[in-house]
N, C-alpha and C. Protein backbone atom coordinates (compact mmCIF):
# COMPACT_ATOMS: atom_id res chain seq x y z
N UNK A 1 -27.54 145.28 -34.15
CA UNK A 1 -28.83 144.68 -34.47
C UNK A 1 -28.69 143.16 -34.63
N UNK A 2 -27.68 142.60 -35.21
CA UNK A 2 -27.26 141.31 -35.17
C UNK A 2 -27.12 140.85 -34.16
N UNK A 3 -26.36 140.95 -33.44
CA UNK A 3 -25.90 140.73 -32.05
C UNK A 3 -27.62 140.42 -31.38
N UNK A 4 -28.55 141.32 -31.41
CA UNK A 4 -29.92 141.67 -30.66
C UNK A 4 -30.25 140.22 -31.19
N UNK A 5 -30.83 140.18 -32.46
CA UNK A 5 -31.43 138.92 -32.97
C UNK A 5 -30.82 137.50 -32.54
N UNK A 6 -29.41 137.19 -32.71
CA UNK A 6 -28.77 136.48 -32.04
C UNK A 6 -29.30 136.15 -30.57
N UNK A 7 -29.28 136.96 -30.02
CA UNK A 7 -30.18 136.40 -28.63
C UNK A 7 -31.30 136.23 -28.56
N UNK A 8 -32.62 136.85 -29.61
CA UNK A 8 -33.80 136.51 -29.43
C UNK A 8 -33.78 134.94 -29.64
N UNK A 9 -32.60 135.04 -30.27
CA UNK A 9 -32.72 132.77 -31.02
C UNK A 9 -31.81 132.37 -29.84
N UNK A 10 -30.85 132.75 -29.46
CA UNK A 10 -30.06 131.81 -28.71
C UNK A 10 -30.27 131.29 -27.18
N UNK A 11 -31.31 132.74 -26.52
CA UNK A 11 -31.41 132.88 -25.15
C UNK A 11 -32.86 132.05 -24.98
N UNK A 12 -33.82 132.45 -25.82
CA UNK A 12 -35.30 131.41 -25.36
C UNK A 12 -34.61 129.91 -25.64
N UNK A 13 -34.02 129.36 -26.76
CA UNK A 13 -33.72 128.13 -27.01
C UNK A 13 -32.97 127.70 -25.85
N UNK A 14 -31.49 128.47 -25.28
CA UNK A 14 -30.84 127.59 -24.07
C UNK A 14 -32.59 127.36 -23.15
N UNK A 15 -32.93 128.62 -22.52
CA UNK A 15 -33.84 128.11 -21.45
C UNK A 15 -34.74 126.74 -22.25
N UNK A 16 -35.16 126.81 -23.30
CA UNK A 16 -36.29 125.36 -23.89
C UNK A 16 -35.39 123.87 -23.16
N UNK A 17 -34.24 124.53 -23.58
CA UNK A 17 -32.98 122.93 -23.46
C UNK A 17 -33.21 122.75 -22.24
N UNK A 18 -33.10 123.69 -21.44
CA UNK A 18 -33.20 122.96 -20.07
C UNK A 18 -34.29 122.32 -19.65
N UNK A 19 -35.53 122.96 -20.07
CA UNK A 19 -36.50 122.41 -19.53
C UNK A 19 -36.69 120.90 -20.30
N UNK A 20 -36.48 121.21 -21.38
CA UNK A 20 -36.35 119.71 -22.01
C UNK A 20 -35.54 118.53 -21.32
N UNK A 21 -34.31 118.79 -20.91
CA UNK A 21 -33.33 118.12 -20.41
C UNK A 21 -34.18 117.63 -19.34
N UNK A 22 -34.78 118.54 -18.35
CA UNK A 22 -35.19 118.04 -16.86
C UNK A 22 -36.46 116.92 -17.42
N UNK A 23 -37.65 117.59 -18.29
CA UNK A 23 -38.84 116.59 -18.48
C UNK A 23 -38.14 115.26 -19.23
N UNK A 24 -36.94 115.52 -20.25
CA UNK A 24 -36.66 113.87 -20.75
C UNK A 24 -36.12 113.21 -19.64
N UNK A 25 -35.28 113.59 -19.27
CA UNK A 25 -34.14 112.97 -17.98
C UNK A 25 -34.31 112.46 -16.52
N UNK A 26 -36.40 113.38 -16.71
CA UNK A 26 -37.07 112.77 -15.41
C UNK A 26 -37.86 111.70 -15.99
N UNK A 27 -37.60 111.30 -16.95
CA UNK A 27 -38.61 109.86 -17.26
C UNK A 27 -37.28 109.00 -17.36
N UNK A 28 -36.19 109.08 -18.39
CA UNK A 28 -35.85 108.25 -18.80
C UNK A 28 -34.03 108.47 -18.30
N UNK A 29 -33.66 107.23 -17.71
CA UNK A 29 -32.25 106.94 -17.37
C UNK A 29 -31.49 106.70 -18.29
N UNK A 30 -29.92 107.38 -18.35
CA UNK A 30 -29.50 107.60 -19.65
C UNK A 30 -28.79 106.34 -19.93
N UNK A 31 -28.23 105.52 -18.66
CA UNK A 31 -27.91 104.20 -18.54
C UNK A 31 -28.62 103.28 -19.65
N UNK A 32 -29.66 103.22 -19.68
CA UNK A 32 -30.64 102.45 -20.44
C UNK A 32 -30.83 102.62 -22.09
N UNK A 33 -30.35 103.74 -22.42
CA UNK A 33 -30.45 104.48 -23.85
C UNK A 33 -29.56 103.33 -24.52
N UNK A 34 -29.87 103.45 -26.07
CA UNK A 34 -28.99 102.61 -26.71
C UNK A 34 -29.22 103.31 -28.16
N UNK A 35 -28.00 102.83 -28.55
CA UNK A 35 -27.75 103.08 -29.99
C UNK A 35 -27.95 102.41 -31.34
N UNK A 36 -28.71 102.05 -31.86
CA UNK A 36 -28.78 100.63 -32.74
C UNK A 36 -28.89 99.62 -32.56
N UNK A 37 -29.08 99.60 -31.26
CA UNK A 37 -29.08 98.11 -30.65
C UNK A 37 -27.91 97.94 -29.56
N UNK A 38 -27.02 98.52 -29.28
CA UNK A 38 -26.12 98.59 -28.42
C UNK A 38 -25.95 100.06 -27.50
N UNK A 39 -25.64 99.28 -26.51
CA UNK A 39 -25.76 99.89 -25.25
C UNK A 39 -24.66 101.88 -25.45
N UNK A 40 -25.33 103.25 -25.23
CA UNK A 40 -24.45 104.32 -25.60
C UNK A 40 -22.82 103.91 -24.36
N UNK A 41 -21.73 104.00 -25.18
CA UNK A 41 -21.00 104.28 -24.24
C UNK A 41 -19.90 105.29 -23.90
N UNK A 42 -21.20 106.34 -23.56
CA UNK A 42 -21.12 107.75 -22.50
C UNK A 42 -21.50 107.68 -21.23
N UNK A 43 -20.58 108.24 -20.68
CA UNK A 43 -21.41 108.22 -18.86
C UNK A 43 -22.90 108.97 -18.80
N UNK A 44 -23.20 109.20 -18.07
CA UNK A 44 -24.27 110.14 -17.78
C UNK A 44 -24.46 111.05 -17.86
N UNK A 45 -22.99 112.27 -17.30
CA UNK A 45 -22.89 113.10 -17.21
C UNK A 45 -22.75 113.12 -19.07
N UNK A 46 -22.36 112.52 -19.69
CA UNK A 46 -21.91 112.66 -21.20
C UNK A 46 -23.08 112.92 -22.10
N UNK A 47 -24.04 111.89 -21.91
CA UNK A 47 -25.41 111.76 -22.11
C UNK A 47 -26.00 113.03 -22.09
N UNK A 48 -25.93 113.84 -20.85
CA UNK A 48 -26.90 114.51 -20.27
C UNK A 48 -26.25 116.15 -21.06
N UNK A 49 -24.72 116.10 -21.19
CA UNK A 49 -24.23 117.37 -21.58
C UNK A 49 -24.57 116.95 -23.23
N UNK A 50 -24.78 115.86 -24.03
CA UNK A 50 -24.65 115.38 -24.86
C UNK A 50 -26.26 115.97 -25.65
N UNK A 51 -27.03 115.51 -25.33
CA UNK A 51 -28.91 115.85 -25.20
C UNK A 51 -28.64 117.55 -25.04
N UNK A 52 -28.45 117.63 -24.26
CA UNK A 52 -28.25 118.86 -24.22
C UNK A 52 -28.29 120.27 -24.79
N UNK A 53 -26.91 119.57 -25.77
CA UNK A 53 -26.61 120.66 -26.92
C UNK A 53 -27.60 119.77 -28.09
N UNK A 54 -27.64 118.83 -27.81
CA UNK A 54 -28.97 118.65 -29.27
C UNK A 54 -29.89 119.50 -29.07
N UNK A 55 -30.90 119.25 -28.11
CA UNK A 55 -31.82 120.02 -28.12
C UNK A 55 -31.76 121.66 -28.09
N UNK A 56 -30.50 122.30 -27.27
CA UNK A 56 -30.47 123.82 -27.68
C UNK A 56 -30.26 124.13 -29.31
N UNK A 57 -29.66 123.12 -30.21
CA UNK A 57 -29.70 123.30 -31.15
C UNK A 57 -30.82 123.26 -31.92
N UNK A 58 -31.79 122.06 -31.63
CA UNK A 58 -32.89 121.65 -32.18
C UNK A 58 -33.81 123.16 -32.01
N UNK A 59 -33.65 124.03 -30.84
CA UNK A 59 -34.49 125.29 -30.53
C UNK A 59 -34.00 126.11 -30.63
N UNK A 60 -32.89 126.24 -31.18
CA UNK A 60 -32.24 127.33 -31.64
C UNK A 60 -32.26 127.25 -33.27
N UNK A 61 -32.97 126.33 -34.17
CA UNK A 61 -33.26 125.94 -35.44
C UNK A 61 -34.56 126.72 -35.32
N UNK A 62 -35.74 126.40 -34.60
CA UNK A 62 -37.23 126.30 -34.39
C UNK A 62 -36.79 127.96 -34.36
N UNK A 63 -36.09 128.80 -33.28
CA UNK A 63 -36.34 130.36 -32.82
C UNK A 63 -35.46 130.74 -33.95
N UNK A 64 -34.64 130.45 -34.89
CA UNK A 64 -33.93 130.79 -36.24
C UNK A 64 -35.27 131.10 -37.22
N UNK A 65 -35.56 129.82 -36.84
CA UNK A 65 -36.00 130.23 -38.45
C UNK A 65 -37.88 131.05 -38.24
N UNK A 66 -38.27 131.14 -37.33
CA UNK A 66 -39.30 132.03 -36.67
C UNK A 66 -38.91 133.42 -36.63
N UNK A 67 -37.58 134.13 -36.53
CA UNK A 67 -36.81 135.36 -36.79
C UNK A 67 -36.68 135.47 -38.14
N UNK A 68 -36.12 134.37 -39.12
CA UNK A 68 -36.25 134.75 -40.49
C UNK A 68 -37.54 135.34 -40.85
N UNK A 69 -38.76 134.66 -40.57
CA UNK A 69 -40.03 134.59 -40.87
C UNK A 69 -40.98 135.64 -40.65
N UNK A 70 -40.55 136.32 -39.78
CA UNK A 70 -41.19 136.94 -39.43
C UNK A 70 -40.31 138.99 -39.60
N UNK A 71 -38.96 138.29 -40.69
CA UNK A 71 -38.31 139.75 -41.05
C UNK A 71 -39.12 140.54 -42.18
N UNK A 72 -39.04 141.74 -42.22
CA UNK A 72 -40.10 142.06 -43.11
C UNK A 72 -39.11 142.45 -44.86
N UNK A 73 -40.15 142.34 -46.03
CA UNK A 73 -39.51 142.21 -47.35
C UNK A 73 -38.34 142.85 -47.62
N UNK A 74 -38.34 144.49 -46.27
CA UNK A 74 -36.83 145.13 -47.09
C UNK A 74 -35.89 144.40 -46.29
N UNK A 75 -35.86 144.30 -45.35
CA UNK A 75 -34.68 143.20 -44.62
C UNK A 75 -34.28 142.19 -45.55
N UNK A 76 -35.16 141.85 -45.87
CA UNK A 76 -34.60 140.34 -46.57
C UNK A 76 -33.79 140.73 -47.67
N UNK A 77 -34.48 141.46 -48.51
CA UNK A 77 -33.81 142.17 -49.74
C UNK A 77 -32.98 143.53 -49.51
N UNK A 78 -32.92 144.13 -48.79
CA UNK A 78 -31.36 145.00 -48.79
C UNK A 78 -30.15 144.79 -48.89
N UNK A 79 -29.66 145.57 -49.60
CA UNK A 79 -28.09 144.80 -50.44
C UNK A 79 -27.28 145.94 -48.50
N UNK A 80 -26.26 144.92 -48.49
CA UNK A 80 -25.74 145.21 -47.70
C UNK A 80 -24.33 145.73 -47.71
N UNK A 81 -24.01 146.28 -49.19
CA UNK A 81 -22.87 147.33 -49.47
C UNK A 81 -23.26 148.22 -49.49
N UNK A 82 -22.59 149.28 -49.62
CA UNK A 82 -22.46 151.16 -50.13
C UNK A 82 -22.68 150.77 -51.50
N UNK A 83 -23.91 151.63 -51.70
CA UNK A 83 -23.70 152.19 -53.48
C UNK A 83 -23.19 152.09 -53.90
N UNK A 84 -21.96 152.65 -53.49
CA UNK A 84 -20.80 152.26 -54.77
C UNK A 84 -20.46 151.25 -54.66
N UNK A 85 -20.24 150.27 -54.17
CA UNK A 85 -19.61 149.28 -53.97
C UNK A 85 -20.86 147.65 -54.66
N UNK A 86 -21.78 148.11 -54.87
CA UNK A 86 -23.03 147.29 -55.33
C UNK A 86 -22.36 146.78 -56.83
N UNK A 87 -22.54 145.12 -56.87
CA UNK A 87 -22.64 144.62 -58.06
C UNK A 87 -24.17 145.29 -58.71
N UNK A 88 -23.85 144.80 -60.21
CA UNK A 88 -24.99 144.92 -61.07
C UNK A 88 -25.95 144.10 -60.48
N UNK A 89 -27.26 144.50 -60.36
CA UNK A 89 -28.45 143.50 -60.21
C UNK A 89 -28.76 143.72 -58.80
N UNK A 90 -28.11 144.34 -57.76
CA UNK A 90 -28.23 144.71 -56.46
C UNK A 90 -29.20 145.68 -56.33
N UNK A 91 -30.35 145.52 -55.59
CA UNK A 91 -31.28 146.52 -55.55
C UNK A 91 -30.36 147.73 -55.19
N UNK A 92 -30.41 149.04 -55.88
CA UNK A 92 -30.31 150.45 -55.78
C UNK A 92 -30.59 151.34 -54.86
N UNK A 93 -31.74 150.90 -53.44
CA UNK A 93 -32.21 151.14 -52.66
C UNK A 93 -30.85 151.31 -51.07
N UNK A 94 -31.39 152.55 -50.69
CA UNK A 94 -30.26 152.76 -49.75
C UNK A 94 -30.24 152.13 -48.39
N UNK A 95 -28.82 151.09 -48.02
CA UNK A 95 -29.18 150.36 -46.72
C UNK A 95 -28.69 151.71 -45.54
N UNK A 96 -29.95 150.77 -44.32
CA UNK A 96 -29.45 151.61 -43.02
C UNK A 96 -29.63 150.93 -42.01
């Protein structure tokens, strides 16, 4: 089930990155980018793998936390030991 959720966040976010990558990267030359006032010095290809993983991250934050949000109250709160194995204060309720 982990594994499942993991891809509902990881697989829409890569595809967002790309499309992001193509609409930023068709306006703007990465040559030209700067950092504080000085010129980045990454090639292009660096730039471009660089943006990249920002933005799959940036949409892999956005499809994270839209999966939290939308888990329902016993998910959130199911203790995720065996009965026996439950500290004090652990809901009593049986996980499955």
């Amino acid at each position: 089930m982990m594994s499942q959720r993991l891809m509902w966040i990881a697989w829409p976010a890569f595809l967002m990155a790309g499309v992001l990558e193509v609409l930023v990267f068709g306006m703007v030359d990465p040559q030209d980018l700067q950092w504080f006032g000085h010129p980045l010095e990454l090639s292009r290809q660096g730039v471009y793998s660089l943006a990249f993983f920002v933005f799959w991250g940036i949409a892999m934050f956005s499809s994270g936390l839209t999966t939290m949000l939308a888990m329902s109250p016993f998910e959130v709160n199911r203790c995720p030991l065996p009965a026996d194995e439950r500290p004090d204060g652990c809901p009593k309720q049986e996980c499955r």
